[in-house]
N, C-alpha and C. Protein backbone atom coordinates (compact mmCIF):
# COMPACT_ATOMS: atom_id res chain seq x y z
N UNK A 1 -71.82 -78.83 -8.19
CA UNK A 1 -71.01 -77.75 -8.67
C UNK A 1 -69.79 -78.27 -9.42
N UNK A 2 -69.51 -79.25 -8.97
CA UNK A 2 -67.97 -79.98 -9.67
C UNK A 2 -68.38 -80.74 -10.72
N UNK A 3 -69.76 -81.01 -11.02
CA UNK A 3 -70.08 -81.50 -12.08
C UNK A 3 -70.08 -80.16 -13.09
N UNK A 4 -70.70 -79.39 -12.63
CA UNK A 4 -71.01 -78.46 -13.89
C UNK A 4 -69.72 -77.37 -14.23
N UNK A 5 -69.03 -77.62 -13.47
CA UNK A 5 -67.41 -77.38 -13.56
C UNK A 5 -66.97 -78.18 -14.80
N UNK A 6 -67.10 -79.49 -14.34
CA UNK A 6 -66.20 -80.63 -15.32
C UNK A 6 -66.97 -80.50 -16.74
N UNK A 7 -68.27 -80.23 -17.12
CA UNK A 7 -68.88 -80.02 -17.86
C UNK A 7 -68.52 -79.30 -18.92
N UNK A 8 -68.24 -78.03 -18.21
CA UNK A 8 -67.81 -76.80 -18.87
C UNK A 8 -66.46 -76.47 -19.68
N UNK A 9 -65.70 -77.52 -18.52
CA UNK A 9 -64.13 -77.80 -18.96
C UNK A 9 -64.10 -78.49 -20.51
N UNK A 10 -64.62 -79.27 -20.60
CA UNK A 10 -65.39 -80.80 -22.06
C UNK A 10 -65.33 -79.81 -22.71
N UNK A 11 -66.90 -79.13 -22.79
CA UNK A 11 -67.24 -78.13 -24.08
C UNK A 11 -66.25 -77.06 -24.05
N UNK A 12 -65.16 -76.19 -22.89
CA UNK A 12 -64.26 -75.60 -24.12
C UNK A 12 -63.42 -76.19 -24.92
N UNK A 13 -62.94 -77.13 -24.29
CA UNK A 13 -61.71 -78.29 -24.76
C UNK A 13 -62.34 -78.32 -26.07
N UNK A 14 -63.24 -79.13 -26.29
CA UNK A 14 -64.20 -79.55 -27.40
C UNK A 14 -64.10 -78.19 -28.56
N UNK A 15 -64.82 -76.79 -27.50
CA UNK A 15 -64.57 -75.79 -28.82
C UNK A 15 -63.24 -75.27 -29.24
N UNK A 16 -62.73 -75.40 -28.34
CA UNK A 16 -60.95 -75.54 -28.74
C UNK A 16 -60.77 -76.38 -29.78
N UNK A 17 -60.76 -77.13 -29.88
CA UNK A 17 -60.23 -78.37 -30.82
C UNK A 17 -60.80 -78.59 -32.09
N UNK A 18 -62.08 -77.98 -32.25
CA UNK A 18 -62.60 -77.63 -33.41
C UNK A 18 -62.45 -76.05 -33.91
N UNK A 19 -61.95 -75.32 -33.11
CA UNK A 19 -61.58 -74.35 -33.55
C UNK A 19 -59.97 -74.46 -33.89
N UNK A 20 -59.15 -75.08 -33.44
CA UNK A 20 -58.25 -75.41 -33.70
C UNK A 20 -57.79 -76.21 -35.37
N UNK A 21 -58.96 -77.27 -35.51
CA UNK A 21 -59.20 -77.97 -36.42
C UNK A 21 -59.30 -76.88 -37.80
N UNK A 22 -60.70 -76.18 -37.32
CA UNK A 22 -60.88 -75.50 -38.54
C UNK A 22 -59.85 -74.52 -39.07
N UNK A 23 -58.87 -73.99 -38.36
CA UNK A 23 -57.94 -72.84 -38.42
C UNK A 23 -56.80 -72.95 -38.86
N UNK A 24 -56.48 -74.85 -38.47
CA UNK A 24 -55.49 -75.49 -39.46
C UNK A 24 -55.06 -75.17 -41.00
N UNK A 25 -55.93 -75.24 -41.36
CA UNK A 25 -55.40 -75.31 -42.93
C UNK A 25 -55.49 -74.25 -43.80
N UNK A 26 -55.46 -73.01 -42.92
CA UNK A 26 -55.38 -71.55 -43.54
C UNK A 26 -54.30 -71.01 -43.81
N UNK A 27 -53.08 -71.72 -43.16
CA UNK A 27 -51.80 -71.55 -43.39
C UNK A 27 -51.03 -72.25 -44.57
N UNK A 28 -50.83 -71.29 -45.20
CA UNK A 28 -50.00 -72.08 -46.64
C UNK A 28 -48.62 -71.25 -46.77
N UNK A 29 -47.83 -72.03 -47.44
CA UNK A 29 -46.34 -71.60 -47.59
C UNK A 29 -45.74 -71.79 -48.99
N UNK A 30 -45.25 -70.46 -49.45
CA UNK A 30 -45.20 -71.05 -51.47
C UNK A 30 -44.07 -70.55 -51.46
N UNK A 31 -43.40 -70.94 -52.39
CA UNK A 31 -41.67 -70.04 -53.13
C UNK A 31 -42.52 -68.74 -53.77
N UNK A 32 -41.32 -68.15 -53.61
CA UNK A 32 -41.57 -66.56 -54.10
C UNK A 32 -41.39 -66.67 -56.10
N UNK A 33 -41.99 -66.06 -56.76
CA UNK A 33 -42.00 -66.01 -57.83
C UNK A 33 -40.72 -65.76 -58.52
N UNK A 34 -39.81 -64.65 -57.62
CA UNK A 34 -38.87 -64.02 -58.74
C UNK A 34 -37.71 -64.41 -57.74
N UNK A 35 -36.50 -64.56 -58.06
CA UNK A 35 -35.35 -64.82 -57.19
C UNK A 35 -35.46 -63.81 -56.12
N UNK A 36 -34.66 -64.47 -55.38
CA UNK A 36 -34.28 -63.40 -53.86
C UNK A 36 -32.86 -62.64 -54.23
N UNK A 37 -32.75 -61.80 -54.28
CA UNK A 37 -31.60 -60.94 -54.75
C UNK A 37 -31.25 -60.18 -53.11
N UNK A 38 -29.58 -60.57 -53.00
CA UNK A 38 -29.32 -59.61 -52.07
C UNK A 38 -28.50 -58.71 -52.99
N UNK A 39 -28.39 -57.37 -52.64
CA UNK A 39 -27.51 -56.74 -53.09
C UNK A 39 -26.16 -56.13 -51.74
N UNK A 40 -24.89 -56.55 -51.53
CA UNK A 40 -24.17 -56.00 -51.15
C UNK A 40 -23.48 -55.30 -51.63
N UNK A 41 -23.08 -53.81 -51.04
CA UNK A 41 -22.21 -52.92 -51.43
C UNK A 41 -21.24 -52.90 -50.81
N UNK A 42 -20.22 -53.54 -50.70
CA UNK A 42 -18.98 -54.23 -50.00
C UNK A 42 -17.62 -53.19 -50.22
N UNK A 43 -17.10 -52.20 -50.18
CA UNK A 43 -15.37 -51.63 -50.15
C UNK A 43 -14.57 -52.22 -49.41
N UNK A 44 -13.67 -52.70 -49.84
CA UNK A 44 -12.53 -53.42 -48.91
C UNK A 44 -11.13 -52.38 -49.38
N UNK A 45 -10.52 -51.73 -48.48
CA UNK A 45 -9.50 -51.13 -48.54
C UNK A 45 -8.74 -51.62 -47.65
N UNK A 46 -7.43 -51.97 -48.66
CA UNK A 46 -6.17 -52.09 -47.51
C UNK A 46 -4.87 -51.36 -47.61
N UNK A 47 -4.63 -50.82 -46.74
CA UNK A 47 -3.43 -49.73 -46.59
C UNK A 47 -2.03 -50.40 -45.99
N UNK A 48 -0.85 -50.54 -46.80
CA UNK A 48 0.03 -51.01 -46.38
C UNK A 48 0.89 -49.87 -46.46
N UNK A 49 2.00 -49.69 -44.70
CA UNK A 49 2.27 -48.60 -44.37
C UNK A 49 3.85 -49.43 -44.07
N UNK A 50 4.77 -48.82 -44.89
CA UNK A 50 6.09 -49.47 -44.79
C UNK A 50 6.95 -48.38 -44.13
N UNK A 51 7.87 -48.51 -42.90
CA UNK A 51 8.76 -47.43 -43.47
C UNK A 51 10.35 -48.27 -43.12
N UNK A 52 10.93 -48.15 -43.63
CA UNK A 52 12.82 -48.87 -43.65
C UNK A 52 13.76 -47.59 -42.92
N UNK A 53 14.50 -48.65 -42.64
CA UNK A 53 15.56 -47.52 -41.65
C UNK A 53 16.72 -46.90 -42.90
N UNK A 54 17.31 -46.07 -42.94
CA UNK A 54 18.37 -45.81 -43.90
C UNK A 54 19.15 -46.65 -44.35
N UNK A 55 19.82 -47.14 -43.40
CA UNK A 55 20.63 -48.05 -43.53
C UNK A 55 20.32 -49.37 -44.44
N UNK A 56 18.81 -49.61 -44.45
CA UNK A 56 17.99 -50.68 -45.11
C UNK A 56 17.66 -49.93 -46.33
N UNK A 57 17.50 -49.41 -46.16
CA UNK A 57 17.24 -48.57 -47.88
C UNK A 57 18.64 -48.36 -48.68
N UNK A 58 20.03 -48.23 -48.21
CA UNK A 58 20.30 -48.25 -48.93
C UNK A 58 21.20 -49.30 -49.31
N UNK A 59 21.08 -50.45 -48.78
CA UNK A 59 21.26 -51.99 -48.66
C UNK A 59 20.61 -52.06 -50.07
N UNK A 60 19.06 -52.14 -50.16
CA UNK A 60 18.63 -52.15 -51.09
C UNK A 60 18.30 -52.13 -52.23
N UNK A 61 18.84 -50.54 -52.38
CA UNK A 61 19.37 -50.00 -53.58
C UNK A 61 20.51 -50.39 -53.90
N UNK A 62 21.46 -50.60 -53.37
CA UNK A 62 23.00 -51.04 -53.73
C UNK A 62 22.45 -52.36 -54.31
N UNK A 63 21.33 -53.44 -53.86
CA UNK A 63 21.36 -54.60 -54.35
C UNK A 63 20.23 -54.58 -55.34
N UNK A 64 19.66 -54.07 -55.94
CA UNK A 64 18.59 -54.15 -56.54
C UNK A 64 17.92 -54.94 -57.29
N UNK A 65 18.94 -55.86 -58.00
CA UNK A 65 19.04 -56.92 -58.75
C UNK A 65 18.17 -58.29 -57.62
N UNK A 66 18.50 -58.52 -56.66
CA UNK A 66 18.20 -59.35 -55.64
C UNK A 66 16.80 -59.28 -55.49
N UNK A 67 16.61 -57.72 -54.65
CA UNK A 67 15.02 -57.10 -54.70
C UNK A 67 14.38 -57.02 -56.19
């Protein structure tokens, strides 16, 4: 029985490996013909939110030349 066990084990191994063999070289890998184009649609908004105390505003204005 352990013979025809070990037997059996051979011939799948065996059809494994030729099936393996033959199945090899069906796989191929090529560059694509036309460029790869990503297109991003990107908005970048930035909001700058100031506010000055009175006293700084009218520092400011009195100096304007400076600013």
């Amino acid at each position: 029985m352990m013979r025809n066990r070990a037997v059996g084990m051979v011939a799948l191994a065996a059809t494994l490996a030729i099936t393996a063999t033959a199945l090899g070289g069906c796989v191929t890998v090529s560059a694509p013909d036309k460029p790869i184009v990503i297109n991003l649609n990107i908005n970048i908004k930035q909001e700058v939110v100031y506010r000055l105390d009175g006293k700084a505003k009218a520092v400011i204005d009195e100096n304007a030349e400076i600013f």
